[in-house]
PDB file of N, CA and C in Angstrom:
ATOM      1  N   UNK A   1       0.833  -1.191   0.000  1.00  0.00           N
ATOM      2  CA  UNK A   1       0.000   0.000   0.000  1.00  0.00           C
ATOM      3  C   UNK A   1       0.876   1.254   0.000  1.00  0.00           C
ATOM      4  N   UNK A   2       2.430   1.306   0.946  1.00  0.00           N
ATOM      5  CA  UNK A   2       2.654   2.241   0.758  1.00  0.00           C
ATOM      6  C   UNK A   2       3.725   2.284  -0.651  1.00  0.00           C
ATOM      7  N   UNK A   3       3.931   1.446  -1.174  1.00  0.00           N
ATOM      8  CA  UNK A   3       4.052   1.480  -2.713  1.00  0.00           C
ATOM      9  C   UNK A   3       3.543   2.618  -3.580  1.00  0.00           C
ATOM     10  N   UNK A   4       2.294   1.688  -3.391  1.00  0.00           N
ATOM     11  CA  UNK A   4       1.034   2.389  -4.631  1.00  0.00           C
ATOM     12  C   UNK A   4       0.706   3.769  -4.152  1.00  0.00           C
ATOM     13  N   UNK A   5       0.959   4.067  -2.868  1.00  0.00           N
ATOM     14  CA  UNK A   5       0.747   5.739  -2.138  1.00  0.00           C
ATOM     15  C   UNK A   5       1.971   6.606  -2.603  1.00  0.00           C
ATOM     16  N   UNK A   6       2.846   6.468  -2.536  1.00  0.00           N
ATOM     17  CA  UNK A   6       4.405   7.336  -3.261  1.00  0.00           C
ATOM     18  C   UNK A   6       4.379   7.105  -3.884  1.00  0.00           C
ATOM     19  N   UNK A   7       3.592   6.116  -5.496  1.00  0.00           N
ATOM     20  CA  UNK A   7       4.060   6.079  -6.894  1.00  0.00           C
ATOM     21  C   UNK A   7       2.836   7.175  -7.230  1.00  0.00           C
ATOM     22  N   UNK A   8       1.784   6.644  -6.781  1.00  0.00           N
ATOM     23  CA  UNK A   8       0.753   7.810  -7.120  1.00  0.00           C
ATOM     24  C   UNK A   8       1.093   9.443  -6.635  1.00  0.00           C
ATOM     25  N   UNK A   9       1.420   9.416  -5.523  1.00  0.00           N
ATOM     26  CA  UNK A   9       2.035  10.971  -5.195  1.00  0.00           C
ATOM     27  C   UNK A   9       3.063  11.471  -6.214  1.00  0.00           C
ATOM     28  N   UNK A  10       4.225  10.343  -6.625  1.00  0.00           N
ATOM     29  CA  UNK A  10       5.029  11.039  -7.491  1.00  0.00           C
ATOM     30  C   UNK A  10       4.672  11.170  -8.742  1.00  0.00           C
ATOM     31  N   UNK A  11       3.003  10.340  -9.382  1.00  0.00           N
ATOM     32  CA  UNK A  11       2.225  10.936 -10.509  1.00  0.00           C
ATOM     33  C   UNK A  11       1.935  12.206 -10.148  1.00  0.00           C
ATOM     34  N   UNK A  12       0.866  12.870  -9.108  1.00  0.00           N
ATOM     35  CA  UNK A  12       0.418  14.203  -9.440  1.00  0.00           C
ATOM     36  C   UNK A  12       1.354  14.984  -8.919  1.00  0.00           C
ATOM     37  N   UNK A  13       2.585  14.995  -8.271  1.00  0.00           N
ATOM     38  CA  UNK A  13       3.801  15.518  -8.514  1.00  0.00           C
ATOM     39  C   UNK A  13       4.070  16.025 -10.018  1.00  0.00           C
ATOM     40  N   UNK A  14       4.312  14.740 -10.535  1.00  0.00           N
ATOM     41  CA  UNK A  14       4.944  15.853 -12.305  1.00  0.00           C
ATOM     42  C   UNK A  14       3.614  15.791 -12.350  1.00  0.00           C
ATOM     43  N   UNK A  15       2.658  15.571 -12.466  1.00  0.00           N
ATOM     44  CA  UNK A  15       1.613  16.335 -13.127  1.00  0.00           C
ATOM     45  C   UNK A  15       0.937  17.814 -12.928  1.00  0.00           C
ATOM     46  N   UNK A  16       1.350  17.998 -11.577  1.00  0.00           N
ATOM     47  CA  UNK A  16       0.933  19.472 -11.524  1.00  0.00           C
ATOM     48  C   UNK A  16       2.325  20.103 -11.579  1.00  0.00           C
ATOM     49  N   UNK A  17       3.714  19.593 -11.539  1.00  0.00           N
ATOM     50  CA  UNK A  17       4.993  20.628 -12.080  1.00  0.00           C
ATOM     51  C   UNK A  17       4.625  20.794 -13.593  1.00  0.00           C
ATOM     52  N   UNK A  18       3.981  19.934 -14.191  1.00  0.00           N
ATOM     53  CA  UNK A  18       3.656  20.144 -15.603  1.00  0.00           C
ATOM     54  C   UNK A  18       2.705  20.966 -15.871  1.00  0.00           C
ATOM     55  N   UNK A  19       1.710  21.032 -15.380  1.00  0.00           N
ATOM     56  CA  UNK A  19       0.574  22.520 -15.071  1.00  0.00           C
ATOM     57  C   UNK A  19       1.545  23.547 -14.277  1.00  0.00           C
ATOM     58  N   UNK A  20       2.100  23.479 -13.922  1.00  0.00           N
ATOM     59  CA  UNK A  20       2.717  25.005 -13.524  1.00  0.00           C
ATOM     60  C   UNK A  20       3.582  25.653 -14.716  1.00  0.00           C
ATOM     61  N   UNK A  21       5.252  24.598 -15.457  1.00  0.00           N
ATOM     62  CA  UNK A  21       5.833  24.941 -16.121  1.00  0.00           C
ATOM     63  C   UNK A  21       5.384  24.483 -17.660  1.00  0.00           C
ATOM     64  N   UNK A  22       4.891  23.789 -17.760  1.00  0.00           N
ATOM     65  CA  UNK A  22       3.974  23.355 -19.487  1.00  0.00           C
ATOM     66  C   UNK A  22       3.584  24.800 -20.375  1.00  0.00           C
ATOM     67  N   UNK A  23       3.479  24.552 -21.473  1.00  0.00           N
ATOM     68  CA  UNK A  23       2.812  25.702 -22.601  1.00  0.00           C
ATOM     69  C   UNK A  23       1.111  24.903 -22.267  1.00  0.00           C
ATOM     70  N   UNK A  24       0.182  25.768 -23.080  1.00  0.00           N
ATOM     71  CA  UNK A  24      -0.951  25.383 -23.389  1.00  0.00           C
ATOM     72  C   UNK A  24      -1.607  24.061 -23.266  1.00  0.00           C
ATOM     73  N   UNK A  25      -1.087  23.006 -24.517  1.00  0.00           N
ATOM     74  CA  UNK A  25      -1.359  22.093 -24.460  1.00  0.00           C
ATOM     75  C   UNK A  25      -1.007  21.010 -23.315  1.00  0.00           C
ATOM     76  N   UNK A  26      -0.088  21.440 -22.989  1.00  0.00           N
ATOM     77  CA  UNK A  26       1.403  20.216 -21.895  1.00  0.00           C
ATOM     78  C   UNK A  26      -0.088  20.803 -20.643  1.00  0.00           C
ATOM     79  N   UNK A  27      -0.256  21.422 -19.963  1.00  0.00           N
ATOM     80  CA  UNK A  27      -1.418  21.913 -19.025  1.00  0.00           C
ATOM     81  C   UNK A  27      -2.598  21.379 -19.298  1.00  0.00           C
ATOM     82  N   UNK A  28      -3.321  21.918 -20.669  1.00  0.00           N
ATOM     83  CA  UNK A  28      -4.499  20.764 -20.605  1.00  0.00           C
ATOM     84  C   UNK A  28      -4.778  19.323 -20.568  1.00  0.00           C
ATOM     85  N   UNK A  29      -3.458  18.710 -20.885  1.00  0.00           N
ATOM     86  CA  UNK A  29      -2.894  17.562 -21.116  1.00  0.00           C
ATOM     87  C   UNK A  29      -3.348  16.909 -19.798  1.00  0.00           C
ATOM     88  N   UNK A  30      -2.364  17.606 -18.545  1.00  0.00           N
ATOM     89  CA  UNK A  30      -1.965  17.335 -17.284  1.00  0.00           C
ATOM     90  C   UNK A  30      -3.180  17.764 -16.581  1.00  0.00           C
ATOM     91  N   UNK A  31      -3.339  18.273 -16.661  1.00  0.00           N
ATOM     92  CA  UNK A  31      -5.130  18.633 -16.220  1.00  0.00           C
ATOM     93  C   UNK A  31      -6.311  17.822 -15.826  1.00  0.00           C
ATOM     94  N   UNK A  32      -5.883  17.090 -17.489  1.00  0.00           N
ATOM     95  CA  UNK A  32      -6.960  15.864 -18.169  1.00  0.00           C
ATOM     96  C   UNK A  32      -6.315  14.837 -17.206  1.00  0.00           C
ATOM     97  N   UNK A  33      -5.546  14.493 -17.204  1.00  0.00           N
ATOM     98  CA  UNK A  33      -4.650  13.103 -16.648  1.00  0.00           C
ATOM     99  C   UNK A  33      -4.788  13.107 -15.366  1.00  0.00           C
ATOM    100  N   UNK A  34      -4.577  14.496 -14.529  1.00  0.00           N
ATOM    101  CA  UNK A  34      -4.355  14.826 -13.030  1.00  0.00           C
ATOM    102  C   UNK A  34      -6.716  14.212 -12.735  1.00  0.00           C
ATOM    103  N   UNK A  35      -7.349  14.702 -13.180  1.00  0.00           N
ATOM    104  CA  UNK A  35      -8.611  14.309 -12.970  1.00  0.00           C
ATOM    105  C   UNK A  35      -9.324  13.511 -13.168  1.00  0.00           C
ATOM    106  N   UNK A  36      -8.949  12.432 -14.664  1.00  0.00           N
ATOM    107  CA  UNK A  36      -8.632  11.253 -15.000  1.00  0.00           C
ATOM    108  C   UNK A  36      -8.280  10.221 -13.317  1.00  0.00           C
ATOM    109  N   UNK A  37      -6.766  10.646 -13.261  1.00  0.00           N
ATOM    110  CA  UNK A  37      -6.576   9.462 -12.169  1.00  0.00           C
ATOM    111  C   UNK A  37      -7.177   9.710 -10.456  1.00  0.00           C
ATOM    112  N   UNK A  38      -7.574  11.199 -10.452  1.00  0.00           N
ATOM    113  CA  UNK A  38      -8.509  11.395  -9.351  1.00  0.00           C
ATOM    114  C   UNK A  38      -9.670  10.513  -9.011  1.00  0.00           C
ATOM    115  N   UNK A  39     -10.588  10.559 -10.466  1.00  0.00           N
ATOM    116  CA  UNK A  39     -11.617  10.204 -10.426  1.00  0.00           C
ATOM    117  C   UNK A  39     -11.457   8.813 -10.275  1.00  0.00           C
ATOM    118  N   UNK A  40     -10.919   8.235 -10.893  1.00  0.00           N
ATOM    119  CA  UNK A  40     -10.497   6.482 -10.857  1.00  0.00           C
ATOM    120  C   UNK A  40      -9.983   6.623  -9.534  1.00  0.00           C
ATOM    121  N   UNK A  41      -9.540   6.916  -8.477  1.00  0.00           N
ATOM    122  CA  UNK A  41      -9.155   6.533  -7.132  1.00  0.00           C
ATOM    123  C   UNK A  41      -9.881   6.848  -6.365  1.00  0.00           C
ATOM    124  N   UNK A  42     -11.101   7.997  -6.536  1.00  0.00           N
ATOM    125  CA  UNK A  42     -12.295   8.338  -5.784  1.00  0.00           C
ATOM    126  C   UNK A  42     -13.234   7.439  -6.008  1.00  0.00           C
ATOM    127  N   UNK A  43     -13.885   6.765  -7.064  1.00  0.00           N
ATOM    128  CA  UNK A  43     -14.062   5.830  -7.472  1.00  0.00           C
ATOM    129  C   UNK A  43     -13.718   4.305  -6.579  1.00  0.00           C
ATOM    130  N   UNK A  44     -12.490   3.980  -6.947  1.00  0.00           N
ATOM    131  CA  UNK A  44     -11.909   3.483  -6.524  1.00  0.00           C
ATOM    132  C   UNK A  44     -12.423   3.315  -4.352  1.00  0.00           C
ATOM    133  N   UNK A  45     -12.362   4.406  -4.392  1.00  0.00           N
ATOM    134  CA  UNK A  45     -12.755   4.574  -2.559  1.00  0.00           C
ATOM    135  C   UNK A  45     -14.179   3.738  -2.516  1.00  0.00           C
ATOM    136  N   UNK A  46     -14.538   3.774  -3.188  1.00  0.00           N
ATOM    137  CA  UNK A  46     -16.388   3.073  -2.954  1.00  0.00           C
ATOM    138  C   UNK A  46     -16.269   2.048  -3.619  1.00  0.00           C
ATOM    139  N   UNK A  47     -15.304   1.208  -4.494  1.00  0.00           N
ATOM    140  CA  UNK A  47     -16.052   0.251  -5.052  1.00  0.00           C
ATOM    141  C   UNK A  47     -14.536  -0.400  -5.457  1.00  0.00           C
ATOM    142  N   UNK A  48     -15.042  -1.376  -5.210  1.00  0.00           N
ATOM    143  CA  UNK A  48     -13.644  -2.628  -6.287  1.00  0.00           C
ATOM    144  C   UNK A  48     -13.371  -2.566  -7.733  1.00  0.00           C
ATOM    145  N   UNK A  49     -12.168  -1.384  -7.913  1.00  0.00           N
ATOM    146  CA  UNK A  49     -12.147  -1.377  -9.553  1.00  0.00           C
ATOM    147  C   UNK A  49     -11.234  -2.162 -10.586  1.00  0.00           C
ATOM    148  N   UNK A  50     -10.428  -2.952  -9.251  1.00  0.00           N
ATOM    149  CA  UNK A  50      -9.447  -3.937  -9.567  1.00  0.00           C
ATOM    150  C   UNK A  50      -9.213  -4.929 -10.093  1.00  0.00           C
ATOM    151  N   UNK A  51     -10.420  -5.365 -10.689  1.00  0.00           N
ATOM    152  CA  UNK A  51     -11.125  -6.751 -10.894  1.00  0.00           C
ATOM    153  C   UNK A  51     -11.561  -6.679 -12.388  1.00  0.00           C
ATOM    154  N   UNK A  52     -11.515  -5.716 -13.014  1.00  0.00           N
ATOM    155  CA  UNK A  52     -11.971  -5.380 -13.876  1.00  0.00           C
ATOM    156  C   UNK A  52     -10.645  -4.965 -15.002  1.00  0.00           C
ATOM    157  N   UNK A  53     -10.619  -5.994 -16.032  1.00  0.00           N
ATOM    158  CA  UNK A  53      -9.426  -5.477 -16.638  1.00  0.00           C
ATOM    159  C   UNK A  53      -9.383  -4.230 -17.550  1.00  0.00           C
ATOM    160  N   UNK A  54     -10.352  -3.931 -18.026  1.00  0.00           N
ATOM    161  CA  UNK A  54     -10.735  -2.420 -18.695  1.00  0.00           C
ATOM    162  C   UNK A  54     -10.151  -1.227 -17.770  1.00  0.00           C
ATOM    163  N   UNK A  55     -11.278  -1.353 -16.592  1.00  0.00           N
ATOM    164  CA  UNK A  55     -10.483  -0.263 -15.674  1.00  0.00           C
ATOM    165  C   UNK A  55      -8.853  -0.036 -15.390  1.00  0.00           C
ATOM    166  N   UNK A  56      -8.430  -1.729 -15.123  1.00  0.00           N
ATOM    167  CA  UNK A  56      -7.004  -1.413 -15.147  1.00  0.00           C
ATOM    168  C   UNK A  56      -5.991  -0.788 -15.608  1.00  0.00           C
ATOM    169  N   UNK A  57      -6.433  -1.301 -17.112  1.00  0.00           N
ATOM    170  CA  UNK A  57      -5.908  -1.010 -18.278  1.00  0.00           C
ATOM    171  C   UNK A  57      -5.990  -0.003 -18.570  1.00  0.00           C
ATOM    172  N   UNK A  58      -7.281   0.828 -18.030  1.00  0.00           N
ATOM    173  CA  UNK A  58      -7.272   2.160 -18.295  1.00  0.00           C
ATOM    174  C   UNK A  58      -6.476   3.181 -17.324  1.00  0.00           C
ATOM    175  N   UNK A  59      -6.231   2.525 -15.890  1.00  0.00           N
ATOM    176  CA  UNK A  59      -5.220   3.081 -14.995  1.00  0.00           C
ATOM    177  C   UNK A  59      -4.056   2.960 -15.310  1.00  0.00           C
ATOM    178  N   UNK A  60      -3.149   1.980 -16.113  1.00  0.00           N
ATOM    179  CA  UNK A  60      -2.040   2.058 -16.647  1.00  0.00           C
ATOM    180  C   UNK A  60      -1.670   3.187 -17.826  1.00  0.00           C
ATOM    181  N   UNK A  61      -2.865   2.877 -18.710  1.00  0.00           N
ATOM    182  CA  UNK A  61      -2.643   3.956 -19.858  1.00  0.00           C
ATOM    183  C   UNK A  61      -2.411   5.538 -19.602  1.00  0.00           C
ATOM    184  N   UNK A  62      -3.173   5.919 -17.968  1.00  0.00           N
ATOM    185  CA  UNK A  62      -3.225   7.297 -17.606  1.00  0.00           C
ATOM    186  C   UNK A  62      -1.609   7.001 -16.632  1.00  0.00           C
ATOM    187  N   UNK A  63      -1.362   6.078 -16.107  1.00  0.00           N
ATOM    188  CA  UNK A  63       0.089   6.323 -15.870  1.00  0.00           C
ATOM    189  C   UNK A  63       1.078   6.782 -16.671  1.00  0.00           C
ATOM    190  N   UNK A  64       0.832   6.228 -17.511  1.00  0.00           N
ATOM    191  CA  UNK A  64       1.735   5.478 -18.864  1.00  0.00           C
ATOM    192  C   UNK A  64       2.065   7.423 -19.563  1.00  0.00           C
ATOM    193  N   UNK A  65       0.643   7.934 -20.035  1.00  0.00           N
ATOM    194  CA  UNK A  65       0.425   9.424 -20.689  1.00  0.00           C
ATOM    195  C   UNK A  65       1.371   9.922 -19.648  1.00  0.00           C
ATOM    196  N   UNK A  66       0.587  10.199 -18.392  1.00  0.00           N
ATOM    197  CA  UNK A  66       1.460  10.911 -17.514  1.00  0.00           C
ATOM    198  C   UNK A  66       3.278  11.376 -17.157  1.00  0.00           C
ATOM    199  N   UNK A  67       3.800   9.629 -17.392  1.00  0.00           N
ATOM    200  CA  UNK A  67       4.839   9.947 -17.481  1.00  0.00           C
ATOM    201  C   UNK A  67       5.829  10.380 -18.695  1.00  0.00           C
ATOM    202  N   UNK A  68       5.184   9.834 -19.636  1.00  0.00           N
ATOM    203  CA  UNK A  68       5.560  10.619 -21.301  1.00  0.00           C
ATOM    204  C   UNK A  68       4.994  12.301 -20.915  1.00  0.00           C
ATOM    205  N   UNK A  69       4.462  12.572 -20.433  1.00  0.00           N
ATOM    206  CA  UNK A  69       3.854  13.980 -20.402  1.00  0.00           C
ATOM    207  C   UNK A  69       5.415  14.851 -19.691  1.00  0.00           C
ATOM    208  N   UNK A  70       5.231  13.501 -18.223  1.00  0.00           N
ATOM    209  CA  UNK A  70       6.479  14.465 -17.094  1.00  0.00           C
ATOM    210  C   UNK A  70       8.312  14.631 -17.798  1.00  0.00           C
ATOM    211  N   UNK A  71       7.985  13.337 -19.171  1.00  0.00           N
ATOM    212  CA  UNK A  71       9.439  13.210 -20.104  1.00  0.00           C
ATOM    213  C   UNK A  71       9.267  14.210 -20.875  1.00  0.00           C
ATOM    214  N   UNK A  72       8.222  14.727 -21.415  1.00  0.00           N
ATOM    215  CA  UNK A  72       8.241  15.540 -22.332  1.00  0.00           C
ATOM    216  C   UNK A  72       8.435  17.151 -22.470  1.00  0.00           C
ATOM    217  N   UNK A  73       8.117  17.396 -20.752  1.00  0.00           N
ATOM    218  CA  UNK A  73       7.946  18.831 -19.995  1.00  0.00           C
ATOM    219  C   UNK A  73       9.517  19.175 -19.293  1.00  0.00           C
ATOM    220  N   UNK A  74       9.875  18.185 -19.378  1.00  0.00           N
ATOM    221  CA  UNK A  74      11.018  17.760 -18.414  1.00  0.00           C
ATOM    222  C   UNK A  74      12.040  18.076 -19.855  1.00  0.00           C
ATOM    223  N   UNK A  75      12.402  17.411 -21.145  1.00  0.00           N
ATOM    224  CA  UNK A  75      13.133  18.170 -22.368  1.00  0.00           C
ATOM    225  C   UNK A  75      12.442  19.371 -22.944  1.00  0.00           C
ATOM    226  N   UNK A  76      11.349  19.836 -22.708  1.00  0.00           N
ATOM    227  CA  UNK A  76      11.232  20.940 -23.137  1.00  0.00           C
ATOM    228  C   UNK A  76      11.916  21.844 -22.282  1.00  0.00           C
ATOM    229  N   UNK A  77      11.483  22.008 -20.959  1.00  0.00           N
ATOM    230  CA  UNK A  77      12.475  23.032 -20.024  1.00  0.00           C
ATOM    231  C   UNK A  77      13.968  22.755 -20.469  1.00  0.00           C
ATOM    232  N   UNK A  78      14.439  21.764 -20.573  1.00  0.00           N
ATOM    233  CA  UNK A  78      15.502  21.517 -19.990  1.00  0.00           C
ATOM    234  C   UNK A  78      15.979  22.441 -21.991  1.00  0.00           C
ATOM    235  N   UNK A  79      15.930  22.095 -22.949  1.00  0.00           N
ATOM    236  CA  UNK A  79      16.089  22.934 -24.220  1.00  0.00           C
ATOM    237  C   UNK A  79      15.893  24.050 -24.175  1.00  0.00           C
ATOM    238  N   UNK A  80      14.977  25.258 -22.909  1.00  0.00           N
ATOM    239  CA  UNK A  80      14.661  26.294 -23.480  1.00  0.00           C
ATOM    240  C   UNK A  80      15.659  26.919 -22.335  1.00  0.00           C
ATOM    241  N   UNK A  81      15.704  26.143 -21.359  1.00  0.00           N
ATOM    242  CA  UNK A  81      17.349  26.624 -20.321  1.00  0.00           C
ATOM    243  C   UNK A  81      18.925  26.845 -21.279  1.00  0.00           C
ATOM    244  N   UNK A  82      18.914  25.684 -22.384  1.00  0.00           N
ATOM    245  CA  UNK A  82      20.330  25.690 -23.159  1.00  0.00           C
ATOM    246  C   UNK A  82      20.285  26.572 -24.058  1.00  0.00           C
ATOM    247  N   UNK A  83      18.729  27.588 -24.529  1.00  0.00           N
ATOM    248  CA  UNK A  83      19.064  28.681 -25.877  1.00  0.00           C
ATOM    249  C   UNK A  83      19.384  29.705 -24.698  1.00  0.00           C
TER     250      UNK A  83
END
């Protein structure tokens, strides 16, 4: 449990450093994803969503965006620091 509690914290970690430092899209992106995996864990609080391989699958895929999102925000800063 406390696994899945610090991997999820260090999701909406880059996800809201990505709503702070992101352009336009990189924000709505993170936005979408940050409320996305809210809702699936609020969710989650009332009901067994574990069991269900759709749901899963759909909790991986919003991991999955997320961290391509936190790779992607993460070389953009890091390129607009080297001009």
């Amino acid at each position: 449990i406390i696994t899945f509690l610090l991997y999820t914290a260090g999701f909406f970690k880059a996800t809201f450093k990505a709503l702070k430092n992101g352009d336009k899209a990189i924000k709505a992106l993170a936005a979408a994803l940050a409320a996305a995996m809210g809702g699936l864990l609020l969710k989650g609080m009332t009901d067994n969503i574990w069991y269900n391989f759709r749901i899963l699958a759909f909790f991986w895929v919003i991991v999955a965006i997320g961290v391509a999102l936190a790779n992607v925000n993460t070389k953009e800063n890091t390129n607009e620091n080297q001009i």
